[in-house]
Protein backbone atom coordinates (compact mmCIF):
# COMPACT_ATOMS: atom_id res chain seq x y z
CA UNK A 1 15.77 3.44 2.13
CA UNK A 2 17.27 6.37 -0.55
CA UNK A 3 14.88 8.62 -1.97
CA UNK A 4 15.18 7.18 -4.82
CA UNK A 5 15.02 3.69 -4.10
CA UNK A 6 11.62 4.44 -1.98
CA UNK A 7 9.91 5.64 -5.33
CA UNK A 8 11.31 2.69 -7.30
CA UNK A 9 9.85 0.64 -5.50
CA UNK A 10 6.47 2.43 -5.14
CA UNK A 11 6.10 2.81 -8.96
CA UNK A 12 7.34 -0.86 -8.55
CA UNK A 13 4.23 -2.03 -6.52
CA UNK A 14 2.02 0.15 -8.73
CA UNK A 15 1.60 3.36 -7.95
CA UNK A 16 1.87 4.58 -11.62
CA UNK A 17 -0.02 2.93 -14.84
CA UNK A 18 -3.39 2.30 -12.09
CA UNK A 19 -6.32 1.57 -14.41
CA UNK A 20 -8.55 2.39 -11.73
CA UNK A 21 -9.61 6.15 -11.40
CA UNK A 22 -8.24 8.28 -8.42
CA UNK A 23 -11.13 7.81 -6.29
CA UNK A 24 -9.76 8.32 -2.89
CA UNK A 25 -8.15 10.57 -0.48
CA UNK A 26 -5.44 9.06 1.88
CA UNK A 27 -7.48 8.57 5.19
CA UNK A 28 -4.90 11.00 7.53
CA UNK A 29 -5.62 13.60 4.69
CA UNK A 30 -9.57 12.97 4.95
CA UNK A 31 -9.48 13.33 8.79
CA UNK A 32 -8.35 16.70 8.14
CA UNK A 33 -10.70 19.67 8.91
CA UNK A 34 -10.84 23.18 7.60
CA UNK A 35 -9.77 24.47 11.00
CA UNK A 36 -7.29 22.41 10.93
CA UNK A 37 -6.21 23.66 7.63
CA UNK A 38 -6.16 27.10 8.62
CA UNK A 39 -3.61 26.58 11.54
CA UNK A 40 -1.62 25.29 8.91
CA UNK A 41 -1.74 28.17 6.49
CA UNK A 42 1.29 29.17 5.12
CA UNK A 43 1.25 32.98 4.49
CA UNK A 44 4.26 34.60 2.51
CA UNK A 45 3.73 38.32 2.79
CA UNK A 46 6.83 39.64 0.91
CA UNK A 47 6.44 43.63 0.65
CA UNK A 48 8.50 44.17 -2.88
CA UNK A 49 6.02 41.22 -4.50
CA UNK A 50 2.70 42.62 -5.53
CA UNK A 51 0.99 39.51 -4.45
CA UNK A 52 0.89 37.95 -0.70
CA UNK A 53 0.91 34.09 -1.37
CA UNK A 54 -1.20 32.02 1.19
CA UNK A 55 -0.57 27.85 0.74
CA UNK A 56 -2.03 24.82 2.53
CA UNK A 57 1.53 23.21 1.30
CA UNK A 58 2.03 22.52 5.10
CA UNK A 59 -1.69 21.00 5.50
CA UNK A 60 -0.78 17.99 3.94
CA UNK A 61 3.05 17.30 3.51
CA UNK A 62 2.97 13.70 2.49
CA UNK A 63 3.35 12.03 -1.12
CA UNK A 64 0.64 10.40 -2.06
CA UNK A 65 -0.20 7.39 -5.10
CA UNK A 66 -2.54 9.17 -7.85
CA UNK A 67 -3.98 7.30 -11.49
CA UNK A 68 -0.08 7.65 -13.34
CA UNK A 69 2.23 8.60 -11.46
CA UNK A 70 2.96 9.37 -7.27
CA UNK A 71 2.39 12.65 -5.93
CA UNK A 72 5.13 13.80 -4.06
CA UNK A 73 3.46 17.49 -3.08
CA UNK A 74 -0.13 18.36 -4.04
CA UNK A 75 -1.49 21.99 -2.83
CA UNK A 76 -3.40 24.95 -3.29
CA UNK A 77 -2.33 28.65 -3.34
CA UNK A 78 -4.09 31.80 -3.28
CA UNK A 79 -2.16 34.76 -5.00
CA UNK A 80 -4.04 38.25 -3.19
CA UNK A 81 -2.99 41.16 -4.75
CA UNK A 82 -1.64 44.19 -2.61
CA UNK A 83 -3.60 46.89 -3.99
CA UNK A 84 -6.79 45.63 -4.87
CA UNK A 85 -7.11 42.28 -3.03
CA UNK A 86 -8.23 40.31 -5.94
CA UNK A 87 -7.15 36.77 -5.31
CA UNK A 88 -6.10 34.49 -8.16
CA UNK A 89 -6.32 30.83 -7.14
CA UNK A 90 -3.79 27.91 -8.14
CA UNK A 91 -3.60 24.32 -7.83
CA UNK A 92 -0.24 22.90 -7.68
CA UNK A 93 0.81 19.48 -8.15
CA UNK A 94 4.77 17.39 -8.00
CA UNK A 95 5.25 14.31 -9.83
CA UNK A 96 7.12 11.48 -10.11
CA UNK A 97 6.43 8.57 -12.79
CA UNK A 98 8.98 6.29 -14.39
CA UNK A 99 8.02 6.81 -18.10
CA UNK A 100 9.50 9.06 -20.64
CA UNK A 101 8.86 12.82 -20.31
CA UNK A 102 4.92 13.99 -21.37
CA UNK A 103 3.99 16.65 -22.66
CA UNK A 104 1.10 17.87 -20.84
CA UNK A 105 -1.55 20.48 -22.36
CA UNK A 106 -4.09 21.03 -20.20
CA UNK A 107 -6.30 19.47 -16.93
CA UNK A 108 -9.66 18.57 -17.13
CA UNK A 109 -12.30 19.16 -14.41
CA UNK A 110 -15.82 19.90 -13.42
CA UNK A 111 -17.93 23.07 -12.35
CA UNK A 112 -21.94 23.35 -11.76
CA UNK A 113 -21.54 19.52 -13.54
CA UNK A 114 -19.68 20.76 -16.52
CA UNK A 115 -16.86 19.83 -18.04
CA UNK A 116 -13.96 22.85 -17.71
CA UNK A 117 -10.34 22.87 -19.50
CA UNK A 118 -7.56 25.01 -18.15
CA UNK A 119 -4.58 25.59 -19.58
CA UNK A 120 -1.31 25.08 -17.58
CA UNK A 121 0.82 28.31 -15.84
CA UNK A 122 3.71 26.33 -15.06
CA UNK A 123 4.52 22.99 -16.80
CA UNK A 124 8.22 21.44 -15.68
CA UNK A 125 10.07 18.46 -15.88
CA UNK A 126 13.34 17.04 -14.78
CA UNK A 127 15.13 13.55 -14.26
CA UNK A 128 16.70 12.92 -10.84
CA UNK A 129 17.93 9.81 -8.72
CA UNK A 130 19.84 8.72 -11.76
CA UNK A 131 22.31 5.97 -10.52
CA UNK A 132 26.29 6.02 -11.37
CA UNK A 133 28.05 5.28 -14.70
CA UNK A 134 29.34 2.23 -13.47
CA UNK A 135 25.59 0.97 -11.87
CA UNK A 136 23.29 -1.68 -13.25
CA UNK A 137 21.18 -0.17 -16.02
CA UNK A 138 18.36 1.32 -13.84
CA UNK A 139 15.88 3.75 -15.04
CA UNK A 140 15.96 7.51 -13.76
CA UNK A 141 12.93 8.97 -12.27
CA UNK A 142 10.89 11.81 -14.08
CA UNK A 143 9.83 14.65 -11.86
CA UNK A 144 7.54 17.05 -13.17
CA UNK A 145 5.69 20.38 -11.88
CA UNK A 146 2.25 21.14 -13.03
CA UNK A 147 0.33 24.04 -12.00
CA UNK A 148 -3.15 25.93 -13.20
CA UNK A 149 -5.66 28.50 -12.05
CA UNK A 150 -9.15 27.86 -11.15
CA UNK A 151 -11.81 30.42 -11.35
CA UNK A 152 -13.86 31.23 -7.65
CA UNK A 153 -16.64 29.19 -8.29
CA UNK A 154 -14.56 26.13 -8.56
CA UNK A 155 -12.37 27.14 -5.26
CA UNK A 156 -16.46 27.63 -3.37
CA UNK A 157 -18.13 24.27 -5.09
CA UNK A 158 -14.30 22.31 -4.15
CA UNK A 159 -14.96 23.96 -0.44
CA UNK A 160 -18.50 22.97 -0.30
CA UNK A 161 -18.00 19.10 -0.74
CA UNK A 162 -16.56 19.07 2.44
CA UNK A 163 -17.45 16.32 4.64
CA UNK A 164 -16.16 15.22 7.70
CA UNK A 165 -14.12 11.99 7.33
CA UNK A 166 -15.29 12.13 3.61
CA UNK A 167 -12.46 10.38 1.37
CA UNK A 168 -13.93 11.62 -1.86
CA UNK A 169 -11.52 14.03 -3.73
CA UNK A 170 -12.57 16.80 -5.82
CA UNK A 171 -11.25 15.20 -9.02
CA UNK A 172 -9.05 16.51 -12.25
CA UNK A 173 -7.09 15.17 -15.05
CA UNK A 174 -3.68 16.59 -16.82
CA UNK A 175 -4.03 15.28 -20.44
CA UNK A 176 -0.86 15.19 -22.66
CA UNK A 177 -0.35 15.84 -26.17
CA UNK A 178 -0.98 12.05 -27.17
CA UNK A 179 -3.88 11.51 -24.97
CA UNK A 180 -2.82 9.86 -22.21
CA UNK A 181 -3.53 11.19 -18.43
CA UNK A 182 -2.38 11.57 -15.05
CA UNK A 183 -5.65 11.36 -12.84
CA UNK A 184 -5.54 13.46 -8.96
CA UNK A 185 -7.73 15.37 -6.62
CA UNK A 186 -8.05 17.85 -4.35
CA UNK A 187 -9.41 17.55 -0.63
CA UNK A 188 -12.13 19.79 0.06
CA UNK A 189 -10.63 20.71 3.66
CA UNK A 190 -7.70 22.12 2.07
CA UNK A 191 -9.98 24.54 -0.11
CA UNK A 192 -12.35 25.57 2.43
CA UNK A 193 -9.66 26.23 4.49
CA UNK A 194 -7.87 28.14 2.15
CA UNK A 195 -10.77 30.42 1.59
CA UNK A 196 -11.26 31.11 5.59
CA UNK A 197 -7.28 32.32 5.28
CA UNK A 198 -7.42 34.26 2.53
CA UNK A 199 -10.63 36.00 4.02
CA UNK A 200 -8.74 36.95 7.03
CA UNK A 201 -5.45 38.58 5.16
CA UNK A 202 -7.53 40.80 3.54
CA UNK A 203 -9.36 41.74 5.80
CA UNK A 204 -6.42 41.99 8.51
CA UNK A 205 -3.81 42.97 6.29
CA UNK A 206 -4.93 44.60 3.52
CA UNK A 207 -7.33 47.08 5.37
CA UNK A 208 -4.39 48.04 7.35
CA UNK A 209 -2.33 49.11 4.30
């Protein structure tokens, strides 16, 4: 089936406009371990960029239904800068939905059992899989990009949730400018692995210059 008939018909069986909360992980993305993760690292060490990037986008490659919309590509990043090895951590998430456009402000999440607000770093949108002039009046797909940054503490609580076989996510919300929300989370194998990576480029690469 087309790409873009294979979403219609997900949003179709109702992968967007869930009342239920995102509660859990897809089960191949549970099995996952933080070993597992780390053999999966992706680590982009491009010498004119003053940050080497280290992803788990290859962890977990699969779409994946979430409260409002379907996930098409939901990952972490760690930006580690050359000269001082400070690491800057992002969560990035891909989108599709079938409604109009939304303006997103912020995501909502918890740290030490408090409620945190970030503010967005990248906020895109785009329509795609539009059919023909000629076609039957069929709706066009919205895609959207959505990324923040997280503070350490929330990368080493996110990490320490891990449980084997565990399908509970580490949870956030995007909230737009009328309210509404697009409800994800994260798996904690991605970010413990992630932080066993990012440990090892600096201390591999960036003690050796």
């Amino acid at each position: 089936m087309p790409w873009r008939g294979l979403v219609a018909a997900c949003l179709a069986l109702g992968w967007t406009g869930s009342a239920a909360a995102y509660d859990e992980l897809p089960r191949g993305l549970a099995k996952l371990t933080p070993a597992e993760v780390v053999d999966r690292i992706r680590v982009d060490d491009e010498v004119l960029e003053p940050h080497i990037v280290v992803s788990t986008q290859k962890a977990w490659d699969r779409g994946r239904r979430i409260e409002g919309a379907h996930a098409s590509d939901v990952h972490l990043r760690a930006l580690v800068d050359r000269e001082s090895g400070a690491v800057r951590w992002q969560v990035w998430h891909e989108l599709v939905y079938d409604s109009a456009a939304r303006e997103m402000v912020g995501v909502n999440y918890r740290v030490d059992g408090r409620l945190q607000r970030a503010g967005l770093v990248v906020a895109e949108q785009w329509q795609d899989d539009c059919p023909g002039v000629d076609a039957a009046e069929i709706s066009c797909n919205r895609y959207a990009r959505f990324v923040f940054e997280i503070p350490d503490r929330a990368m080493q609580e996110i990490a320490a949730a891990y449980r084997p076989d565990s399908r509970a996510p580490w949870r956030l919300r995007f909230k737009d400018v009328n309210g509404g929300s697009i409800t994800s989370g994260l798996a904690p194998a991605e970010a413990a692995g992630l932080l066993k990576a990012v440990a090892q480029v600096r201390g591999e690469r960036l003690a050796g210059g």
